[in-house]
PDB file of N, CA and C in Angstrom:
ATOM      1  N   UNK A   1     104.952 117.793 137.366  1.00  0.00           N
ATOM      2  CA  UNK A   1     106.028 116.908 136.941  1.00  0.00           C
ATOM      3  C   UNK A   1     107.188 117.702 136.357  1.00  0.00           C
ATOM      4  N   UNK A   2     108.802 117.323 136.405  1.00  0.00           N
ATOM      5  CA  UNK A   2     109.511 117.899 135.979  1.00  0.00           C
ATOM      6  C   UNK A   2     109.685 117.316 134.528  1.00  0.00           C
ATOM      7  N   UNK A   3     109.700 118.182 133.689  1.00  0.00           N
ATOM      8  CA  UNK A   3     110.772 118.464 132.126  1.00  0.00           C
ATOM      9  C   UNK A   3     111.691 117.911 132.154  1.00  0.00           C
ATOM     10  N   UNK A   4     112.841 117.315 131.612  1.00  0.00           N
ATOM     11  CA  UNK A   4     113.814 117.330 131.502  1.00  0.00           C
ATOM     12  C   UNK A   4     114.475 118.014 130.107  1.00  0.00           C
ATOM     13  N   UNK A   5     113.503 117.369 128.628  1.00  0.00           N
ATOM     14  CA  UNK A   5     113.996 117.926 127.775  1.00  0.00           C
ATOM     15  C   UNK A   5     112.406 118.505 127.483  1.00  0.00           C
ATOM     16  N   UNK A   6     112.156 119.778 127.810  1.00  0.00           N
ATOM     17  CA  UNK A   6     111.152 120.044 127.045  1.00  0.00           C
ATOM     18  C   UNK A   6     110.940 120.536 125.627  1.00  0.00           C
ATOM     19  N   UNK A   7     111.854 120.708 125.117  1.00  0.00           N
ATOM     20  CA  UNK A   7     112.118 121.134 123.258  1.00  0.00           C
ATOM     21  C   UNK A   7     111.946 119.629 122.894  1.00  0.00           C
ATOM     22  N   UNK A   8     112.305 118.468 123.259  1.00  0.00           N
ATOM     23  CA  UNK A   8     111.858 117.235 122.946  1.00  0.00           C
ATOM     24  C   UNK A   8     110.475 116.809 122.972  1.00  0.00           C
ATOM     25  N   UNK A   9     109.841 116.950 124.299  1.00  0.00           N
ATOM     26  CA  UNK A   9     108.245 116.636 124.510  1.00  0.00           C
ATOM     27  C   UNK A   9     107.093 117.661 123.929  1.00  0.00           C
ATOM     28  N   UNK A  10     107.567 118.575 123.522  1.00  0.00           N
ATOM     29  CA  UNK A  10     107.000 119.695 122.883  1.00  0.00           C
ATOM     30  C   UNK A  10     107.016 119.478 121.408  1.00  0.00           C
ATOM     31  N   UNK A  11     107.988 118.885 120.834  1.00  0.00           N
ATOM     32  CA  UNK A  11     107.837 118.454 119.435  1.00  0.00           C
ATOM     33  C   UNK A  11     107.324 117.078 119.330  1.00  0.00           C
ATOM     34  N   UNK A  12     107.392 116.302 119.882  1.00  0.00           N
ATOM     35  CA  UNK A  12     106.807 115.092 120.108  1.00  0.00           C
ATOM     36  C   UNK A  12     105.439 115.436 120.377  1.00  0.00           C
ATOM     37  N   UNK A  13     104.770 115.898 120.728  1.00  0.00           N
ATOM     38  CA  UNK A  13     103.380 116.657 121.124  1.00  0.00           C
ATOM     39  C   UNK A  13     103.240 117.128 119.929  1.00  0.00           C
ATOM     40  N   UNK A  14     103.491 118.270 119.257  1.00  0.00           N
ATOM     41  CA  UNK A  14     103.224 118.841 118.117  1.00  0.00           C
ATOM     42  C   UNK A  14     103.024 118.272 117.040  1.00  0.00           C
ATOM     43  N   UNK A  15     103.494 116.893 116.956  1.00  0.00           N
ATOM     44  CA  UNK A  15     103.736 116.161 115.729  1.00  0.00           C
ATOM     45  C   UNK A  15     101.883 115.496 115.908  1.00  0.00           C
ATOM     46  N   UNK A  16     101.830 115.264 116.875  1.00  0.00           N
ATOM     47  CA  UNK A  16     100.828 114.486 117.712  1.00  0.00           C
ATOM     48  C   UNK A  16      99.329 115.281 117.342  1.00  0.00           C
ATOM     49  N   UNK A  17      98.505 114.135 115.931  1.00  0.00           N
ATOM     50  CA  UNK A  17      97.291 115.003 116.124  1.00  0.00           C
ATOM     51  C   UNK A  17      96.390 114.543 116.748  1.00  0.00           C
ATOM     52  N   UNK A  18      95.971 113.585 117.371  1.00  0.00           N
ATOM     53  CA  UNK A  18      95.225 113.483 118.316  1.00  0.00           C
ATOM     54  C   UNK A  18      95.765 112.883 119.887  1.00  0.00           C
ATOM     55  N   UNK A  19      95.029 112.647 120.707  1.00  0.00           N
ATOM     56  CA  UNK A  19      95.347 112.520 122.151  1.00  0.00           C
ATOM     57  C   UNK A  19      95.419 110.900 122.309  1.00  0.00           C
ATOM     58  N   UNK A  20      96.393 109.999 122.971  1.00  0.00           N
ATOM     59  CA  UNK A  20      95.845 108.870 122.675  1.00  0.00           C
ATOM     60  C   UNK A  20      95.590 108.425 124.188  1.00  0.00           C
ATOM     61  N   UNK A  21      94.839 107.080 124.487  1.00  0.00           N
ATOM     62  CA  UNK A  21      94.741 106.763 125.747  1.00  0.00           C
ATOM     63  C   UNK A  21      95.349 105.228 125.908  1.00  0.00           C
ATOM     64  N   UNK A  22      95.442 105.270 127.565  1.00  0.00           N
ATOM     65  CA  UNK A  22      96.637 104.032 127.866  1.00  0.00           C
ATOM     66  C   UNK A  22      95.668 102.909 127.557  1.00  0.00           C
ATOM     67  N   UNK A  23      96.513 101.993 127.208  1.00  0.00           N
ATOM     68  CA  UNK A  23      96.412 100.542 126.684  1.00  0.00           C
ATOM     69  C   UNK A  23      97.002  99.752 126.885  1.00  0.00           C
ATOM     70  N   UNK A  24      96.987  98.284 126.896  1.00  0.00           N
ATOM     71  CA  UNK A  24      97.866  97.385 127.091  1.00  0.00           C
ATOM     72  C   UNK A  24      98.174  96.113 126.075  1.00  0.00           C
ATOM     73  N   UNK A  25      98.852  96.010 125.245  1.00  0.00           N
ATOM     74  CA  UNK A  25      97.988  95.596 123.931  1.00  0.00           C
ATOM     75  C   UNK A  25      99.483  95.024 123.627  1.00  0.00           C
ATOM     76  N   UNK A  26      99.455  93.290 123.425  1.00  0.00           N
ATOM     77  CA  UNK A  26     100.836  93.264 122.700  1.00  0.00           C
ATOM     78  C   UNK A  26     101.107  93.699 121.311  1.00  0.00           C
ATOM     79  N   UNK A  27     102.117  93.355 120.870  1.00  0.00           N
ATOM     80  CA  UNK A  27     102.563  94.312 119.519  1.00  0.00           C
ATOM     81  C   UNK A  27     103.455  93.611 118.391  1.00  0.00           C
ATOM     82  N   UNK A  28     103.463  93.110 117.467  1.00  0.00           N
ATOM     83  CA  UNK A  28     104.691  92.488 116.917  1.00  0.00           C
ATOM     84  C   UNK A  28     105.166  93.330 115.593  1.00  0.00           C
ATOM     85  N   UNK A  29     106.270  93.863 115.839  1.00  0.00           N
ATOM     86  CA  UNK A  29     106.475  95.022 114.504  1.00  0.00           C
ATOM     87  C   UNK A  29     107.876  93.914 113.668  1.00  0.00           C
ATOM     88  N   UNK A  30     107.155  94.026 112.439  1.00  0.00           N
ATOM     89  CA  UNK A  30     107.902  93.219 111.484  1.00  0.00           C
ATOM     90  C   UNK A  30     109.037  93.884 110.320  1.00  0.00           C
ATOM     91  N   UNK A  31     110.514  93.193 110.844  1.00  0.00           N
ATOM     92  CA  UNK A  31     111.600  93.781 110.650  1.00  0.00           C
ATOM     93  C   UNK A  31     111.963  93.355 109.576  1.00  0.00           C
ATOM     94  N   UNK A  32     111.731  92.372 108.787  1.00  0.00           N
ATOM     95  CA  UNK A  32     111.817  91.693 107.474  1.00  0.00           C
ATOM     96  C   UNK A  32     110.868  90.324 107.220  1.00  0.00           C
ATOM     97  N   UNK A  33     111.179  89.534 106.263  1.00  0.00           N
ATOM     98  CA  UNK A  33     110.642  88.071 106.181  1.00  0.00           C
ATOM     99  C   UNK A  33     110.860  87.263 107.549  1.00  0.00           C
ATOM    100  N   UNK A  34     109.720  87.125 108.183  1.00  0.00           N
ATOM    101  CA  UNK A  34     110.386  86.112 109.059  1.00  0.00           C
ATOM    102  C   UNK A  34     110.860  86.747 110.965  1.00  0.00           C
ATOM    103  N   UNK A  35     110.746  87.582 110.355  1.00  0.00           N
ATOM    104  CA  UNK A  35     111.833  88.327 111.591  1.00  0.00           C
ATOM    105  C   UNK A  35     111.124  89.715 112.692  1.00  0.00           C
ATOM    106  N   UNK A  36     110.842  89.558 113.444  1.00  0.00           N
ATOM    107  CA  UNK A  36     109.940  90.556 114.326  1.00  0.00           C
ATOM    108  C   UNK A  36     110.296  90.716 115.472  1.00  0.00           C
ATOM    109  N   UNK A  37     110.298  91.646 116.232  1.00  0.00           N
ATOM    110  CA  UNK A  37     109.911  92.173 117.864  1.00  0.00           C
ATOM    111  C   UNK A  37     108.888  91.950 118.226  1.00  0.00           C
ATOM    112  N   UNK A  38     109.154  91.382 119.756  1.00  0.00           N
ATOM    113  CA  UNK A  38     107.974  91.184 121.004  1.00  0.00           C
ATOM    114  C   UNK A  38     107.612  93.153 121.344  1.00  0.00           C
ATOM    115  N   UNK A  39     106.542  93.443 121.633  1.00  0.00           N
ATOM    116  CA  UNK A  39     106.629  95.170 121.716  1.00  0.00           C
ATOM    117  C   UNK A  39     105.461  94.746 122.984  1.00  0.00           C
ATOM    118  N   UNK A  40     105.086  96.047 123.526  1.00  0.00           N
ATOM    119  CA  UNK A  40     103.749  96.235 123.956  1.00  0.00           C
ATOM    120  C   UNK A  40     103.216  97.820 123.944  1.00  0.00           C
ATOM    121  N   UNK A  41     102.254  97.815 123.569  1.00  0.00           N
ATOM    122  CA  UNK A  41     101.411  99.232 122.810  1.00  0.00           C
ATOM    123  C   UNK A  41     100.835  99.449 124.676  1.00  0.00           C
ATOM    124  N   UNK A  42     101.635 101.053 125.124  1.00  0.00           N
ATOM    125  CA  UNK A  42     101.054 101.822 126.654  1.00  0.00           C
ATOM    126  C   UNK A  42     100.323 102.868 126.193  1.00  0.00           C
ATOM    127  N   UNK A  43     100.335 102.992 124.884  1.00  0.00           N
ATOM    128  CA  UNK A  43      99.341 103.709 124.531  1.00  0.00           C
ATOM    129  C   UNK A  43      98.776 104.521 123.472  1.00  0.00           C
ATOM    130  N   UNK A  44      97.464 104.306 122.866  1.00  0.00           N
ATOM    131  CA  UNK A  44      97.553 104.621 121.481  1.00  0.00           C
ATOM    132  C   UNK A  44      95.994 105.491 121.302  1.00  0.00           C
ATOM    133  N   UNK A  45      96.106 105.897 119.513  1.00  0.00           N
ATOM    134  CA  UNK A  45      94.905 106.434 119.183  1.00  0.00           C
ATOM    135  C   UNK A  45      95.023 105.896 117.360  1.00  0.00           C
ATOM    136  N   UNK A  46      93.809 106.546 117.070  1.00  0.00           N
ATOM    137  CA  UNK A  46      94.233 105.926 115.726  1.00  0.00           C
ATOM    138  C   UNK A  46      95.105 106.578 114.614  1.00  0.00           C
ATOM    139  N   UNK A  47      96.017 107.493 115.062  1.00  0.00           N
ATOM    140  CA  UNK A  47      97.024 107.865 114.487  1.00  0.00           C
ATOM    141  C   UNK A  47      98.444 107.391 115.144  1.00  0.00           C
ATOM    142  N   UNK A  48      98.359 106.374 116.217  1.00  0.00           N
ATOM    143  CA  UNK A  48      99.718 106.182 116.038  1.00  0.00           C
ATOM    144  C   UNK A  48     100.073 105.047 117.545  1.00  0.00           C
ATOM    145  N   UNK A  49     100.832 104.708 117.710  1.00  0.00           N
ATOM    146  CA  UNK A  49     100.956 103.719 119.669  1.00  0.00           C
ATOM    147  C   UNK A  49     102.239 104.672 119.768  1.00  0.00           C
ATOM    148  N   UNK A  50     102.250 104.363 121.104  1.00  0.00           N
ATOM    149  CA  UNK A  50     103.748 104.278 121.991  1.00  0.00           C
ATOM    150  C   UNK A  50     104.292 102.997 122.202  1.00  0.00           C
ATOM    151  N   UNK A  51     105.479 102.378 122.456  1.00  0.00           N
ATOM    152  CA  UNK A  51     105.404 101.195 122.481  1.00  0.00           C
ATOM    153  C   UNK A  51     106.415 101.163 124.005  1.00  0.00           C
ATOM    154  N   UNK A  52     106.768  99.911 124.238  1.00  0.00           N
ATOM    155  CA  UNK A  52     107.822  99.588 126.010  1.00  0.00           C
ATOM    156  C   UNK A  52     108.273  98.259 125.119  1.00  0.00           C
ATOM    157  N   UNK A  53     109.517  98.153 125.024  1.00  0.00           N
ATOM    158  CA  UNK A  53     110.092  96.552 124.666  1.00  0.00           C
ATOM    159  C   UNK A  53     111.670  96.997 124.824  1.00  0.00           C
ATOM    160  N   UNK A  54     112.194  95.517 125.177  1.00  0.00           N
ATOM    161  CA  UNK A  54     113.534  95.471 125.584  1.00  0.00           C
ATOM    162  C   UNK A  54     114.319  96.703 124.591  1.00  0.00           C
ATOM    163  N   UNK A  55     115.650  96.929 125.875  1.00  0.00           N
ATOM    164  CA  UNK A  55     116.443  97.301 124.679  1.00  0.00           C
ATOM    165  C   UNK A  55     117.406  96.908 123.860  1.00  0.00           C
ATOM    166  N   UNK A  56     117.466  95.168 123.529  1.00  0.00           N
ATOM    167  CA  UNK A  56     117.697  94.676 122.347  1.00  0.00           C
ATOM    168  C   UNK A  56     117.136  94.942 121.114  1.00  0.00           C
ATOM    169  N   UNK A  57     115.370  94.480 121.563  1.00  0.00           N
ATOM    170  CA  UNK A  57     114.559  94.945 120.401  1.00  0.00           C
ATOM    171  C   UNK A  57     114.578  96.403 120.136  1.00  0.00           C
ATOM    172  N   UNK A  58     114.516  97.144 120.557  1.00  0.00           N
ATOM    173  CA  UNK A  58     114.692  98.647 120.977  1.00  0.00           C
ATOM    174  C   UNK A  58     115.753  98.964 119.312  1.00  0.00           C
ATOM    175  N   UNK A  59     116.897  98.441 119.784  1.00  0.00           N
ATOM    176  CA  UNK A  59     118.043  98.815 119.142  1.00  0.00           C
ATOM    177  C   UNK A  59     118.066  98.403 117.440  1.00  0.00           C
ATOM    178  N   UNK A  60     116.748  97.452 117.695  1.00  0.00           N
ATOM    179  CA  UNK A  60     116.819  97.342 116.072  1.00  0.00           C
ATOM    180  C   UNK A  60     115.815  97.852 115.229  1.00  0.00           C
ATOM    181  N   UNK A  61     114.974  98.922 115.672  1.00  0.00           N
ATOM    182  CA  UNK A  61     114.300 100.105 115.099  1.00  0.00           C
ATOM    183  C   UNK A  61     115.057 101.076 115.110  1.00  0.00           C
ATOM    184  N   UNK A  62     114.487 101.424 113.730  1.00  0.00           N
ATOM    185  CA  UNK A  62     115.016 102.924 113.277  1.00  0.00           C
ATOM    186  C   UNK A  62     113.927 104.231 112.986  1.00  0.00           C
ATOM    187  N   UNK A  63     114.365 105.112 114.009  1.00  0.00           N
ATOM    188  CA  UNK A  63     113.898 106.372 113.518  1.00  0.00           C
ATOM    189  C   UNK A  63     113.411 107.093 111.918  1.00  0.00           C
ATOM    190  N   UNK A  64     112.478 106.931 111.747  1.00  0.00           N
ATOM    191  CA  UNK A  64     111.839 107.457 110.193  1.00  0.00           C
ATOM    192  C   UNK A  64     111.813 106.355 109.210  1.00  0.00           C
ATOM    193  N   UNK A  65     111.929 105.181 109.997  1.00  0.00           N
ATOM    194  CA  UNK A  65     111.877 103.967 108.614  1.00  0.00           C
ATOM    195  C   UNK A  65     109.960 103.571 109.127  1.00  0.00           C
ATOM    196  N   UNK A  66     109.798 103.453 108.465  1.00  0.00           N
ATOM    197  CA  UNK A  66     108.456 101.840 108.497  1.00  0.00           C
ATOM    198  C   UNK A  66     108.439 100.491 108.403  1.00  0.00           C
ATOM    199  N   UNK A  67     107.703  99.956 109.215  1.00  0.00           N
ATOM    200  CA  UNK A  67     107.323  98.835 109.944  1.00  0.00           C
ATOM    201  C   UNK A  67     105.815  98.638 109.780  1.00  0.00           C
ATOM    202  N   UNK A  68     105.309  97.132 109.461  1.00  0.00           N
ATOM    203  CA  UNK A  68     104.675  96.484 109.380  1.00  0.00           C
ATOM    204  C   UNK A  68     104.215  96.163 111.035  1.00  0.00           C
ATOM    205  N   UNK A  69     103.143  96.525 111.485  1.00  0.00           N
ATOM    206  CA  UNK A  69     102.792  96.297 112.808  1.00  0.00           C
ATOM    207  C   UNK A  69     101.762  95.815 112.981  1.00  0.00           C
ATOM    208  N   UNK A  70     101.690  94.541 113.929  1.00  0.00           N
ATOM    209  CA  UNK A  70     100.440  93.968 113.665  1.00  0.00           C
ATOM    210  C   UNK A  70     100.120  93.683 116.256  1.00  0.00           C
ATOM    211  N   UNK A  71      98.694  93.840 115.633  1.00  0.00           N
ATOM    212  CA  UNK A  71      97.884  93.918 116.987  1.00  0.00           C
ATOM    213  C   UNK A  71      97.376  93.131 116.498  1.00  0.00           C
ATOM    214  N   UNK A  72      96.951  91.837 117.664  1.00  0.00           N
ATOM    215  CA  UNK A  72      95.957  91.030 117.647  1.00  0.00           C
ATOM    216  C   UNK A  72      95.414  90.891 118.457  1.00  0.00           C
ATOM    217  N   UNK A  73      93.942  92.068 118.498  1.00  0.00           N
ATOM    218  CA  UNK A  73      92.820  92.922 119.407  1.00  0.00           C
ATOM    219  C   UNK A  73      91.741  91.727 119.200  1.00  0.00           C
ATOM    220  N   UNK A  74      91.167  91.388 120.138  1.00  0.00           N
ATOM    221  CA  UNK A  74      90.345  90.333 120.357  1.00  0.00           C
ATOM    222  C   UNK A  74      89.013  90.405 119.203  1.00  0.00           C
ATOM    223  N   UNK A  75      88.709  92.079 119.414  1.00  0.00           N
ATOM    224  CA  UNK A  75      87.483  92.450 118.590  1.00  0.00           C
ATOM    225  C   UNK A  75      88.014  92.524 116.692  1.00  0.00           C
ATOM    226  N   UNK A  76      88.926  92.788 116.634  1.00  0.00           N
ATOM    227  CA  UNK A  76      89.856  92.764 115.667  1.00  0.00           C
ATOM    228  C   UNK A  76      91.083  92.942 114.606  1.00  0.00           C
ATOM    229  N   UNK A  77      91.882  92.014 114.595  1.00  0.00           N
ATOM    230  CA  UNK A  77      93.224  91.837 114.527  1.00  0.00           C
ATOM    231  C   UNK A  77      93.341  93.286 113.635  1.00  0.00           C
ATOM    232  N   UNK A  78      94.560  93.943 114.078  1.00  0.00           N
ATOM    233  CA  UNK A  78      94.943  94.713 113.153  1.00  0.00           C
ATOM    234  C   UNK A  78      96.437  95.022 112.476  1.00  0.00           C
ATOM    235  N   UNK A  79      96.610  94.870 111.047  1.00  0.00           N
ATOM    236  CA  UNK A  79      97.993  94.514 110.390  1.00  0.00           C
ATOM    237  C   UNK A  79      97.867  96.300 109.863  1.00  0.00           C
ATOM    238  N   UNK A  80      99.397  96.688 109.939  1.00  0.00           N
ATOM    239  CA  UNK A  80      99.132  97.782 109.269  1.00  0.00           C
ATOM    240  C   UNK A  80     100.452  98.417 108.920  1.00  0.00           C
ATOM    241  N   UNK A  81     100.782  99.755 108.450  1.00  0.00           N
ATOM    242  CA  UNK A  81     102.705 100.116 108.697  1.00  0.00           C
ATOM    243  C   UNK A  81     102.704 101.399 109.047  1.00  0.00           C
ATOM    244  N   UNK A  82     103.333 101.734 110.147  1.00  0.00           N
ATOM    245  CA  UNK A  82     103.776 102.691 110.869  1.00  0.00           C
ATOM    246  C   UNK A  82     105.575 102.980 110.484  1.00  0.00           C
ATOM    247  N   UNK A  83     105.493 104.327 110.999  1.00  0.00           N
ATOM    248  CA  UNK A  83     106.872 104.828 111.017  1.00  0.00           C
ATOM    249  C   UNK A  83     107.315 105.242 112.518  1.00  0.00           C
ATOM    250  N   UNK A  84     108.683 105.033 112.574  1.00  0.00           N
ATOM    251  CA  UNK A  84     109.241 105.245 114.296  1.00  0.00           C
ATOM    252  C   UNK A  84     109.655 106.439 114.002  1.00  0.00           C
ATOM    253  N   UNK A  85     108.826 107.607 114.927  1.00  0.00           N
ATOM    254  CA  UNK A  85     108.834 108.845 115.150  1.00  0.00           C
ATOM    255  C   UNK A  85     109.984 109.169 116.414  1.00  0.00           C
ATOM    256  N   UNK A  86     109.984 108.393 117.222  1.00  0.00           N
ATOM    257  CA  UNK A  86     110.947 108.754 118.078  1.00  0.00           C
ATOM    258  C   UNK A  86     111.480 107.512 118.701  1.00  0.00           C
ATOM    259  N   UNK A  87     112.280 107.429 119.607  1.00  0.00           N
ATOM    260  CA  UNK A  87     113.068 106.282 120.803  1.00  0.00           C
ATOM    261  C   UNK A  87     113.963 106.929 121.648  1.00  0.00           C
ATOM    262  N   UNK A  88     113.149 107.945 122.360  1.00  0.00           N
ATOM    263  CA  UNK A  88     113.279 108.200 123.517  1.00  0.00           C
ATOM    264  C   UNK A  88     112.974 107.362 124.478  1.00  0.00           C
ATOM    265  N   UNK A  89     113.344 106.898 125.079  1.00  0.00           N
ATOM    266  CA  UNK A  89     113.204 105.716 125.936  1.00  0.00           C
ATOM    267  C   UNK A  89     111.796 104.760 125.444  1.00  0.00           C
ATOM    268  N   UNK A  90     110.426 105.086 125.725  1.00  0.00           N
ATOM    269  CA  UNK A  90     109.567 104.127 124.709  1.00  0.00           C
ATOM    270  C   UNK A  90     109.771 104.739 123.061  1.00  0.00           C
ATOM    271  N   UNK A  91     109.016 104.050 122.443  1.00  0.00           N
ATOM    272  CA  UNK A  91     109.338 104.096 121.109  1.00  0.00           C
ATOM    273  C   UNK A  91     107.790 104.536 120.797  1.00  0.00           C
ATOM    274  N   UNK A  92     107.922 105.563 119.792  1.00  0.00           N
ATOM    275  CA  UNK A  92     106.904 106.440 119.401  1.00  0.00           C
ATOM    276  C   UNK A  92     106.566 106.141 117.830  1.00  0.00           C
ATOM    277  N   UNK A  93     105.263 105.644 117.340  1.00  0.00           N
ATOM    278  CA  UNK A  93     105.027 105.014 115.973  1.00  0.00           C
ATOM    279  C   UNK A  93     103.724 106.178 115.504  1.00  0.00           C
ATOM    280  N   UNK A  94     104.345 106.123 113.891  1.00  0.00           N
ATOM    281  CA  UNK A  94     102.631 106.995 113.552  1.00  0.00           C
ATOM    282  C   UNK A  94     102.578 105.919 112.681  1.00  0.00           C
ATOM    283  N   UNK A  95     100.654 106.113 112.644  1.00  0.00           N
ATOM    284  CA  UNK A  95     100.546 104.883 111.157  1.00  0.00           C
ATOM    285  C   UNK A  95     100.367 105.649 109.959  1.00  0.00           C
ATOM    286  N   UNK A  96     100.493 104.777 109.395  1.00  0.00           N
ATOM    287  CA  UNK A  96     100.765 105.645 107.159  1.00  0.00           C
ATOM    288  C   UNK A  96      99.418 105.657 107.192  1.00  0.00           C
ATOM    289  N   UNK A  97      98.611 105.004 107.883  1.00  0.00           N
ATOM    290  CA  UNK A  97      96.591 105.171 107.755  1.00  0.00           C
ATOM    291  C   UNK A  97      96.451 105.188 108.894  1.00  0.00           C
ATOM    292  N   UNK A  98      94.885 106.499 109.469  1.00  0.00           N
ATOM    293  CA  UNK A  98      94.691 106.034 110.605  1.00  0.00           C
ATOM    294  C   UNK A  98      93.896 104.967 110.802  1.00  0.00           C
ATOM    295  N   UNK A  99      93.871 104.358 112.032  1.00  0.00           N
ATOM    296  CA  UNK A  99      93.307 103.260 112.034  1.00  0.00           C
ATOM    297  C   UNK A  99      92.223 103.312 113.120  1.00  0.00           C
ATOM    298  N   UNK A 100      90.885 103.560 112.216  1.00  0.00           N
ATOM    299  CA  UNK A 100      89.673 104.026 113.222  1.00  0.00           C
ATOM    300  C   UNK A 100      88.740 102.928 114.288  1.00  0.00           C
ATOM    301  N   UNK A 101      89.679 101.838 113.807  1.00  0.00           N
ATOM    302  CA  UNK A 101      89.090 100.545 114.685  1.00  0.00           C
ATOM    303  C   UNK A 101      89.372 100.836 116.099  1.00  0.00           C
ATOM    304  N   UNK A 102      90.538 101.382 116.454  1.00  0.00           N
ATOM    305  CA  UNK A 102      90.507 101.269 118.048  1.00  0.00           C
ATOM    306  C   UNK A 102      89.725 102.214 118.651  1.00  0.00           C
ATOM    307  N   UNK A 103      88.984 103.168 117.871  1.00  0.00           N
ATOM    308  CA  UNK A 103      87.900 104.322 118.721  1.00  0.00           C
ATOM    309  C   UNK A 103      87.055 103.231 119.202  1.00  0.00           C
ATOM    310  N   UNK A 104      86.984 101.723 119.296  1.00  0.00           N
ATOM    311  CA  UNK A 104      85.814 101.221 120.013  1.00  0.00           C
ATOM    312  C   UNK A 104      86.801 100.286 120.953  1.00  0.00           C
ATOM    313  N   UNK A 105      88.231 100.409 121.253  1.00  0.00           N
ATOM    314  CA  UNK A 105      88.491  99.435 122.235  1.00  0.00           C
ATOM    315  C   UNK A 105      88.860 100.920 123.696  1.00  0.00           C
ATOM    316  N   UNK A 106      88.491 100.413 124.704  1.00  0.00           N
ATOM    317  CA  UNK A 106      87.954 101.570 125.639  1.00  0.00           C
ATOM    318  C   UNK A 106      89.506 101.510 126.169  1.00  0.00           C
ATOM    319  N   UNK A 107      89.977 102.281 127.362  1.00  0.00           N
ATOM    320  CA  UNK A 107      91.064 102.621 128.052  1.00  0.00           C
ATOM    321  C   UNK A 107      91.432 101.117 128.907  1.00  0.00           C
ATOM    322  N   UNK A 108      92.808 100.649 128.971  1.00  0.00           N
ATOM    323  CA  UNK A 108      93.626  99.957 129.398  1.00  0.00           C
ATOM    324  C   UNK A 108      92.810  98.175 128.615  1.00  0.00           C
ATOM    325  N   UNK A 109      92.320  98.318 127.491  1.00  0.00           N
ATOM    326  CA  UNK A 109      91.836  97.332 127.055  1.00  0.00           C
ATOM    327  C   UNK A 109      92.595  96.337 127.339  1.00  0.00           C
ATOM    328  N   UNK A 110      92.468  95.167 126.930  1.00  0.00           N
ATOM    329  CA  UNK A 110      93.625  94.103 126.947  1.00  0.00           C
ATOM    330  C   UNK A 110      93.169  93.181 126.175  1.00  0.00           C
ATOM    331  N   UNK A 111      94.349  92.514 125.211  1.00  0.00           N
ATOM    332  CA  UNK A 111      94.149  91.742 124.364  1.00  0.00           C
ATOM    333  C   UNK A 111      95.222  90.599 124.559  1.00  0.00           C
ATOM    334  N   UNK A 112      94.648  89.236 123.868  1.00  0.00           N
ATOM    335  CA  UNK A 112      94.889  88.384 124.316  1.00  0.00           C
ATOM    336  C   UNK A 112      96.811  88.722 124.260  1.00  0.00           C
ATOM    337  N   UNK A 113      97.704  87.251 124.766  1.00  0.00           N
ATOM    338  CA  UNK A 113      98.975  87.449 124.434  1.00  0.00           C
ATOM    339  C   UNK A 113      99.418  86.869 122.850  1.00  0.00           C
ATOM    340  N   UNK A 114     100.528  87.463 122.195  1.00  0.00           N
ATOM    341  CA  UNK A 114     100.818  86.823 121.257  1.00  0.00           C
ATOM    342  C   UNK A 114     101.511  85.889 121.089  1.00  0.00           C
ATOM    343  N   UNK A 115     100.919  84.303 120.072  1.00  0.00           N
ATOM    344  CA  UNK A 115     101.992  83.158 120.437  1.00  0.00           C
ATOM    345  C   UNK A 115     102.592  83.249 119.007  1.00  0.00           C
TER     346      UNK A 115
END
């Protein structure tokens, strides 16, 4: 595969302590009282997701702030707060805890949709 910025994917990697695997998992990251993004988690571990959502929602995350992010995984819901590490085209989250619940949801899991 070609690079384009590899001083980008190389620090994005580095930051990165474990490996995560693809998933499909909706996502709702909470921007104040009341107020949230539709997201979807392509792929995570328990230090952190990647996320894919418009780039409206896109535009209203910020790089190095935290967010309240909540998964609602069939086996079990998880509320928690992450920080946006990057938004290079998907959006890159670590969590402030890891979160060792998903070592039991297997590759491209799927959880219900969020209403």
């Amino acid at each position: 595969p070609v690079t384009f910025f590899p001083r980008v994917e190389a620090s994005v990697r580095e930051r990165r302590d474990e490996d995560r695997g693809a998933v499909s998992w909706p996502v709702r990251v909470w921007l104040g009282e009341g107020v949230f993004v539709v997201a979807r988690a392509v792929d995570a571990s328990p230090g952190g997701l990647r996320l894919t959502l418009s780039p409206r929602a896109k535009s209203m995350l910020h790089v190095d702030r935290s967010y309240t992010v909540e998964l609602d995984l069939a086996a079990a819901p998880i509320r928690c707060m992450a920080t946006v590490r990057h938004a290079n085209g998907d959006v890159g989250l670590a969590f402030l805890e890891r979160q060792p619940a998903f070592a039991g949801h297997g590759s491209l899991a799927e959880a219900p949709a969020l209403t």
